[in-house]
N, C-alpha and C. Protein backbone atom coordinates (compact mmCIF):
# COMPACT_ATOMS: atom_id res chain seq x y z
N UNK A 1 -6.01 -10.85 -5.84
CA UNK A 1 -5.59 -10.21 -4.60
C UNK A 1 -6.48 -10.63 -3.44
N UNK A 2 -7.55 -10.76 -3.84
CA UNK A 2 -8.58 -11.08 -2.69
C UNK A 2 -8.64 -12.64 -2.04
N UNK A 3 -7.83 -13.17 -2.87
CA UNK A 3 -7.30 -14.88 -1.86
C UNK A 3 -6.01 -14.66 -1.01
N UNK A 4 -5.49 -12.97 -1.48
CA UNK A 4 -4.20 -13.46 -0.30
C UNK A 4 -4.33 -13.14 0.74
N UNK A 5 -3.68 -13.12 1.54
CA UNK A 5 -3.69 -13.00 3.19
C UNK A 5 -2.57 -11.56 3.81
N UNK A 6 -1.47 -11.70 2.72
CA UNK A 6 -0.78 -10.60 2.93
C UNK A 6 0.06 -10.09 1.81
N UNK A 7 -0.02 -8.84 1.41
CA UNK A 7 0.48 -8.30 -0.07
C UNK A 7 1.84 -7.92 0.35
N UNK A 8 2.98 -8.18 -0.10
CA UNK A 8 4.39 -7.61 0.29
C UNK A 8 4.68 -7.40 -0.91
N UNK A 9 5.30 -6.32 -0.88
CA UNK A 9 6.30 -4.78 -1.95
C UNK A 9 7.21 -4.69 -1.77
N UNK A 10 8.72 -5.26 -1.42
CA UNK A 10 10.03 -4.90 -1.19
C UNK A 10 10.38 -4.09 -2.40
N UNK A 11 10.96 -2.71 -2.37
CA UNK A 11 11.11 -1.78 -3.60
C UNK A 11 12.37 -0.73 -2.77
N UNK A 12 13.17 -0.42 -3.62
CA UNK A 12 13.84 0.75 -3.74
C UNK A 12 13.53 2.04 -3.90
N UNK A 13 12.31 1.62 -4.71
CA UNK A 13 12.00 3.20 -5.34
C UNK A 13 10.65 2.93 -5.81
N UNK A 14 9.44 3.87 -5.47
CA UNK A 14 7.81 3.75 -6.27
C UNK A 14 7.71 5.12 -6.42
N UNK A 15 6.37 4.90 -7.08
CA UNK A 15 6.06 6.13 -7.46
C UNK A 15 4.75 5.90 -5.84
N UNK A 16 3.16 6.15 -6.25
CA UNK A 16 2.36 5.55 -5.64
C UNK A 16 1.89 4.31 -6.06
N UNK A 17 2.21 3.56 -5.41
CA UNK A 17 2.00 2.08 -6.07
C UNK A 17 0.35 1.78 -5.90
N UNK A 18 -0.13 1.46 -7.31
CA UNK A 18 -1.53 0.84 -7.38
C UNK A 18 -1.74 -0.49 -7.08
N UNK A 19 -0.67 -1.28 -6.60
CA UNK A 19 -1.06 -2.48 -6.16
C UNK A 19 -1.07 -2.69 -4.79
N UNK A 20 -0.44 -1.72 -3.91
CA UNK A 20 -0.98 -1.20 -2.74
C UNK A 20 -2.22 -1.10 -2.69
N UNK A 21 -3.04 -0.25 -3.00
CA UNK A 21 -4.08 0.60 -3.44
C UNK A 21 -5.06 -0.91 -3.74
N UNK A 22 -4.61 -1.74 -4.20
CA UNK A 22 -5.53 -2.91 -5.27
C UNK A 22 -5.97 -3.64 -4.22
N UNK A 23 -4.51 -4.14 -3.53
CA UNK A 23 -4.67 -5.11 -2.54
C UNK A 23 -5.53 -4.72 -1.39
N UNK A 24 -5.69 -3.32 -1.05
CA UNK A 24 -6.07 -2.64 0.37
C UNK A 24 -7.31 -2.88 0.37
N UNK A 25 -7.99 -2.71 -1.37
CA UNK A 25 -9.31 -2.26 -1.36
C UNK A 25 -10.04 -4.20 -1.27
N UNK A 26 -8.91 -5.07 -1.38
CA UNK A 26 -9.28 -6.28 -1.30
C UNK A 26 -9.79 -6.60 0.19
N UNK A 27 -8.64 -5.92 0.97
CA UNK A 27 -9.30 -5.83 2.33
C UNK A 27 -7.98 -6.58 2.94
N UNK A 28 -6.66 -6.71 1.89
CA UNK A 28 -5.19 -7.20 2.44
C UNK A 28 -4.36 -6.01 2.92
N UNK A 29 -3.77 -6.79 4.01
CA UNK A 29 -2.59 -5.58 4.92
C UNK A 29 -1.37 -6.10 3.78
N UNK A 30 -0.77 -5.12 3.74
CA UNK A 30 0.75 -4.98 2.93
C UNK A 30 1.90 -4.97 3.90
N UNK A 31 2.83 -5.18 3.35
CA UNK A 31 4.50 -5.63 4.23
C UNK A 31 5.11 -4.75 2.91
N UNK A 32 5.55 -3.50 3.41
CA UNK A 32 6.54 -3.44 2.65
C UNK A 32 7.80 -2.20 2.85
N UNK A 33 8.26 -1.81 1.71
CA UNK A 33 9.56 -0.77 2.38
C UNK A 33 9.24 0.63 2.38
N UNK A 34 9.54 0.82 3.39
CA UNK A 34 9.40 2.51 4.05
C UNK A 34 10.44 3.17 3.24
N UNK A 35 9.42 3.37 1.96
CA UNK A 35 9.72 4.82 0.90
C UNK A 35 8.91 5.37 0.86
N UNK A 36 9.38 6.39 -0.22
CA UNK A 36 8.52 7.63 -0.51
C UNK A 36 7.63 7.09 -1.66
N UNK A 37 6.18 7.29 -1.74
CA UNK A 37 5.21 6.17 -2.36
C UNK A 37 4.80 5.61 -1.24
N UNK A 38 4.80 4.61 -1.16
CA UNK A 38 4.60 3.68 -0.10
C UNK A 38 4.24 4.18 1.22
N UNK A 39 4.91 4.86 1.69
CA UNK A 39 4.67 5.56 2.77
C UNK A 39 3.41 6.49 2.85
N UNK A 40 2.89 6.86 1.58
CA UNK A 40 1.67 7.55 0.96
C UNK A 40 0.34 6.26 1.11
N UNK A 41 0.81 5.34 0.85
CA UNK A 41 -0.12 3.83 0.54
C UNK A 41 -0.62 3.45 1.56
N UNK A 42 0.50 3.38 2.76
CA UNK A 42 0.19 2.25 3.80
C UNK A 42 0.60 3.52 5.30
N UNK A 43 -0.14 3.08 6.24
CA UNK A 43 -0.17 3.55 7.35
C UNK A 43 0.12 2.78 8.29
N UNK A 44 1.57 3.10 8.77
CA UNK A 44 2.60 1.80 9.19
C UNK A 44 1.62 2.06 10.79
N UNK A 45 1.57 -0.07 10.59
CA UNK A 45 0.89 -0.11 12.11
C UNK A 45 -0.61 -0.52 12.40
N UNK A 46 -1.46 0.59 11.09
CA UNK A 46 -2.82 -0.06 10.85
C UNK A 46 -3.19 -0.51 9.73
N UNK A 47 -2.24 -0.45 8.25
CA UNK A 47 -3.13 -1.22 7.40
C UNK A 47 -1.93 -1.57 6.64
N UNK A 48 -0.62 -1.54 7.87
CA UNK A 48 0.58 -2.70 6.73
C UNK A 48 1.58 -2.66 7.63
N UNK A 49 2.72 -3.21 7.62
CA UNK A 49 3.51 -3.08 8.49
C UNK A 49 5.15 -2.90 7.01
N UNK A 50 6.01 -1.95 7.62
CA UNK A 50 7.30 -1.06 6.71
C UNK A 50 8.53 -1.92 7.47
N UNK A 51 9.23 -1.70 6.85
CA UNK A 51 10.27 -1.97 7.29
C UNK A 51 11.64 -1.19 6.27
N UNK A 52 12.52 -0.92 6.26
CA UNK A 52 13.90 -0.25 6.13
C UNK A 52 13.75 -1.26 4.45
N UNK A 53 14.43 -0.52 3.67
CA UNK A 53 14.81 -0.99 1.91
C UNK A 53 15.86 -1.69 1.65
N UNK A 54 16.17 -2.90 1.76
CA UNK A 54 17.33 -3.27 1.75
C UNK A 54 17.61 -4.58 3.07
N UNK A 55 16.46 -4.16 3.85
CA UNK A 55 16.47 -5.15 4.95
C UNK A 55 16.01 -6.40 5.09
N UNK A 56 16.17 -7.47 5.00
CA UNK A 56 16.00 -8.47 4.45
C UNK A 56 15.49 -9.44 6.13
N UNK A 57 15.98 -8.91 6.82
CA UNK A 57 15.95 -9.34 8.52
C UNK A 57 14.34 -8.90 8.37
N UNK A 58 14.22 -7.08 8.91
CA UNK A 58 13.00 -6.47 8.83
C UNK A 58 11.74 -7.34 7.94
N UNK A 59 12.23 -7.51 6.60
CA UNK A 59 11.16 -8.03 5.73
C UNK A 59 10.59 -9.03 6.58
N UNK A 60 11.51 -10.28 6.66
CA UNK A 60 11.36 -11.84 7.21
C UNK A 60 10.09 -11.12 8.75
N UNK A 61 10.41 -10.22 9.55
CA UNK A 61 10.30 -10.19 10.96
C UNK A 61 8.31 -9.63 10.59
N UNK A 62 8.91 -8.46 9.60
CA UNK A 62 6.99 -8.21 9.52
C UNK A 62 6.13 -8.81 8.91
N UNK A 63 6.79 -9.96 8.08
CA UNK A 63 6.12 -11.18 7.05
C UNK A 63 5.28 -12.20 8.13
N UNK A 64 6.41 -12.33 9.07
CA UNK A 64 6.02 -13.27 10.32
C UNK A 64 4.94 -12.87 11.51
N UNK A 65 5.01 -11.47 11.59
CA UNK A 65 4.32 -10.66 12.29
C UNK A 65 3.00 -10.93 11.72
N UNK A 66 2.71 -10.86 10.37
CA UNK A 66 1.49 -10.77 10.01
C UNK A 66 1.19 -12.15 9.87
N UNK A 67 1.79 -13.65 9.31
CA UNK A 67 1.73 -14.74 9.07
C UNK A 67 0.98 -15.43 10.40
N UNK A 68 1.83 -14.95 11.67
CA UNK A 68 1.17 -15.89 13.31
C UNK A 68 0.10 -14.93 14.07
N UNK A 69 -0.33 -13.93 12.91
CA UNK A 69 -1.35 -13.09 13.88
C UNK A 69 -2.66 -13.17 12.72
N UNK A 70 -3.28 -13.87 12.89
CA UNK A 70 -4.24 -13.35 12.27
C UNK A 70 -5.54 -12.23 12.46
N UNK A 71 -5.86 -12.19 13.92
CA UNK A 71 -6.51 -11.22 14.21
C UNK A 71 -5.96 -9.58 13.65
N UNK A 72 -4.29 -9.60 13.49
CA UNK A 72 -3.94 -8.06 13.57
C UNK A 72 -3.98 -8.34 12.30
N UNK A 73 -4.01 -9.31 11.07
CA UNK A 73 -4.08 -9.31 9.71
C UNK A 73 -4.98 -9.12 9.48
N UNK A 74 -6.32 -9.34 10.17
CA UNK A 74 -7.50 -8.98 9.66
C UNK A 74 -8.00 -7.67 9.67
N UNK A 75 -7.62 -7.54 11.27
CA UNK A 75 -7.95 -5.62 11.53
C UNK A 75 -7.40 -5.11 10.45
N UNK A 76 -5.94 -5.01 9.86
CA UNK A 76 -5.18 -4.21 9.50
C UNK A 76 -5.90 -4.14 7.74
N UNK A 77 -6.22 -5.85 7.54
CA UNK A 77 -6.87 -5.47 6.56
C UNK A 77 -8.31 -5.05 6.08
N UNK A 78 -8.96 -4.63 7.31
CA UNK A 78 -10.15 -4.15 6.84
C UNK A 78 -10.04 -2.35 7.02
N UNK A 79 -8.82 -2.38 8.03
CA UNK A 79 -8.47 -0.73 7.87
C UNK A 79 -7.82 -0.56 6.58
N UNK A 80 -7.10 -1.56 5.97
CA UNK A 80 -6.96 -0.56 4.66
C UNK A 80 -8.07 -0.73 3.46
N UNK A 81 -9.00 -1.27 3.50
CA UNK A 81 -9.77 -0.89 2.89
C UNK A 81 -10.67 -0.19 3.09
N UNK A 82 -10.70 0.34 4.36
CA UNK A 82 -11.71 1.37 4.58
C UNK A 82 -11.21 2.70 4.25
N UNK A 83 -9.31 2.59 4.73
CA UNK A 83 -8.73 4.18 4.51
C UNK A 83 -8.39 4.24 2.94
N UNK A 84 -8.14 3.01 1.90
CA UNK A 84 -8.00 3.04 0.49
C UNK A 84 -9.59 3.49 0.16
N UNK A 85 -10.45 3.52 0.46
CA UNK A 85 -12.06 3.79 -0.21
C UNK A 85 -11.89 4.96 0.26
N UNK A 86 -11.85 5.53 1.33
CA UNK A 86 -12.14 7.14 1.92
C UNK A 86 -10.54 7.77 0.78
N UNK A 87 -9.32 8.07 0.52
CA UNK A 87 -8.41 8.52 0.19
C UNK A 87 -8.00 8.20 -0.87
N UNK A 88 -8.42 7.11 -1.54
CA UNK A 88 -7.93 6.90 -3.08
C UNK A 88 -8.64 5.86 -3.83
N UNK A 89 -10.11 6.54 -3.66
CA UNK A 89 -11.65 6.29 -4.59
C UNK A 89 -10.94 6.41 -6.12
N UNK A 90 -10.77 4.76 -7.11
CA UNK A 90 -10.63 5.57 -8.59
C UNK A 90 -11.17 6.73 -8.97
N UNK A 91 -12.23 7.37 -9.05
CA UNK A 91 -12.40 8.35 -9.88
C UNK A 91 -11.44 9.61 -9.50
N UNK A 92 -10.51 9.59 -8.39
CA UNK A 92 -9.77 10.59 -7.66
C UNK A 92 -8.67 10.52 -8.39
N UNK A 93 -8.30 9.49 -8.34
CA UNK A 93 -7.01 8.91 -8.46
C UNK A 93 -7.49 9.22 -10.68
N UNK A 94 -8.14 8.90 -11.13
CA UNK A 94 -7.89 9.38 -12.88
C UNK A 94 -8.25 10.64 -12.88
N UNK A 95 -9.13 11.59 -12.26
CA UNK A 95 -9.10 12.87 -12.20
C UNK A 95 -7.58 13.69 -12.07
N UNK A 96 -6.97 13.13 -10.78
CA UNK A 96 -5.71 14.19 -10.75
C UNK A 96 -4.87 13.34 -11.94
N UNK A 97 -5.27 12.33 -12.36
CA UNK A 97 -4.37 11.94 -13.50
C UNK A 97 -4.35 12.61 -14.70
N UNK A 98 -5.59 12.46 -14.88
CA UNK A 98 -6.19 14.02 -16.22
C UNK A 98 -5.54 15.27 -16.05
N UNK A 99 -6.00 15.52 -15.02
CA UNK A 99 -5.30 16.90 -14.34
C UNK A 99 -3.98 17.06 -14.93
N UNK A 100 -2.97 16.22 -14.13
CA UNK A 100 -1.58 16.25 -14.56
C UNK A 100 -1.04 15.97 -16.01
N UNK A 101 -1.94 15.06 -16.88
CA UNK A 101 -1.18 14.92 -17.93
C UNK A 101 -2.33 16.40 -18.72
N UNK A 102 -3.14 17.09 -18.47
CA UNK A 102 -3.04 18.12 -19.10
C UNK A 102 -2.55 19.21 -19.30
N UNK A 103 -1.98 19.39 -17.79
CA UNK A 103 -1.26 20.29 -17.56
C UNK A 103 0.12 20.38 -17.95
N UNK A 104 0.40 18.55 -18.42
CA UNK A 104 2.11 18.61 -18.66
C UNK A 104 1.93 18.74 -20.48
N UNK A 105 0.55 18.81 -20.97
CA UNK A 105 0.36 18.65 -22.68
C UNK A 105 0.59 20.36 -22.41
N UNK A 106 -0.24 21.16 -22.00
CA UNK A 106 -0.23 22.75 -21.99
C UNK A 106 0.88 23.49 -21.57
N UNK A 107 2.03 22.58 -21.53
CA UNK A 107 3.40 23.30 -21.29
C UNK A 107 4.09 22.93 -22.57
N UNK A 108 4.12 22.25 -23.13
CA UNK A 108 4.44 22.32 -24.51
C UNK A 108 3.63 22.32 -25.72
């Protein structure tokens, strides 16, 4: 992750994607679709740029956005690794994991 320049996710459907999360902490801005997940990941504007699910125009337009700018690729990617370290530190992220799968063992 840390040789690329820009991480893109075109998806229908995530949960919270950890390769969001992977790439951010690399210090890469993400391109990808404004879902639910995703929209949790990336902070459209400073550390990725969204576009519509299905949009294939959008994709091409914020791929390019980030491809002829490198200054806003860089900002964007050192903001998401600063807001992926402050908001989704691993040990957070396997804690509420523990959390949840104990809580889903203690219901049955």
């Amino acid at each position: 992750m840390a040789a690329a320049d820009i991480f893109c996710l075109p998806s229908y459907r995530e949960g919270l994607p950890m390769t969001i999360l992977e790439s951010a902490v690399c210090g890469v801005p993400t391109v990808a679709s404004r879902i639910y997940g995703i929209t949790d990941a990336v902070e459209e504007g400073r550390t990725g740029l969204l576009f519509t699910a299905g949009d294939a125009a959008g994709l091409k337009k914020s791929l390019l956005t980030l491809i002829d700018d490198p200054l806003l690729r860089q900002n964007m990617g050192e903001a998401a690794r600063l807001r992926a370290l402050e908001l989704f530190p691993s040990h957070k992220i396997t804690e509420g994991m523990l959390a949840l799968y104990s809580e889903l063992l203690a219901q049955h």
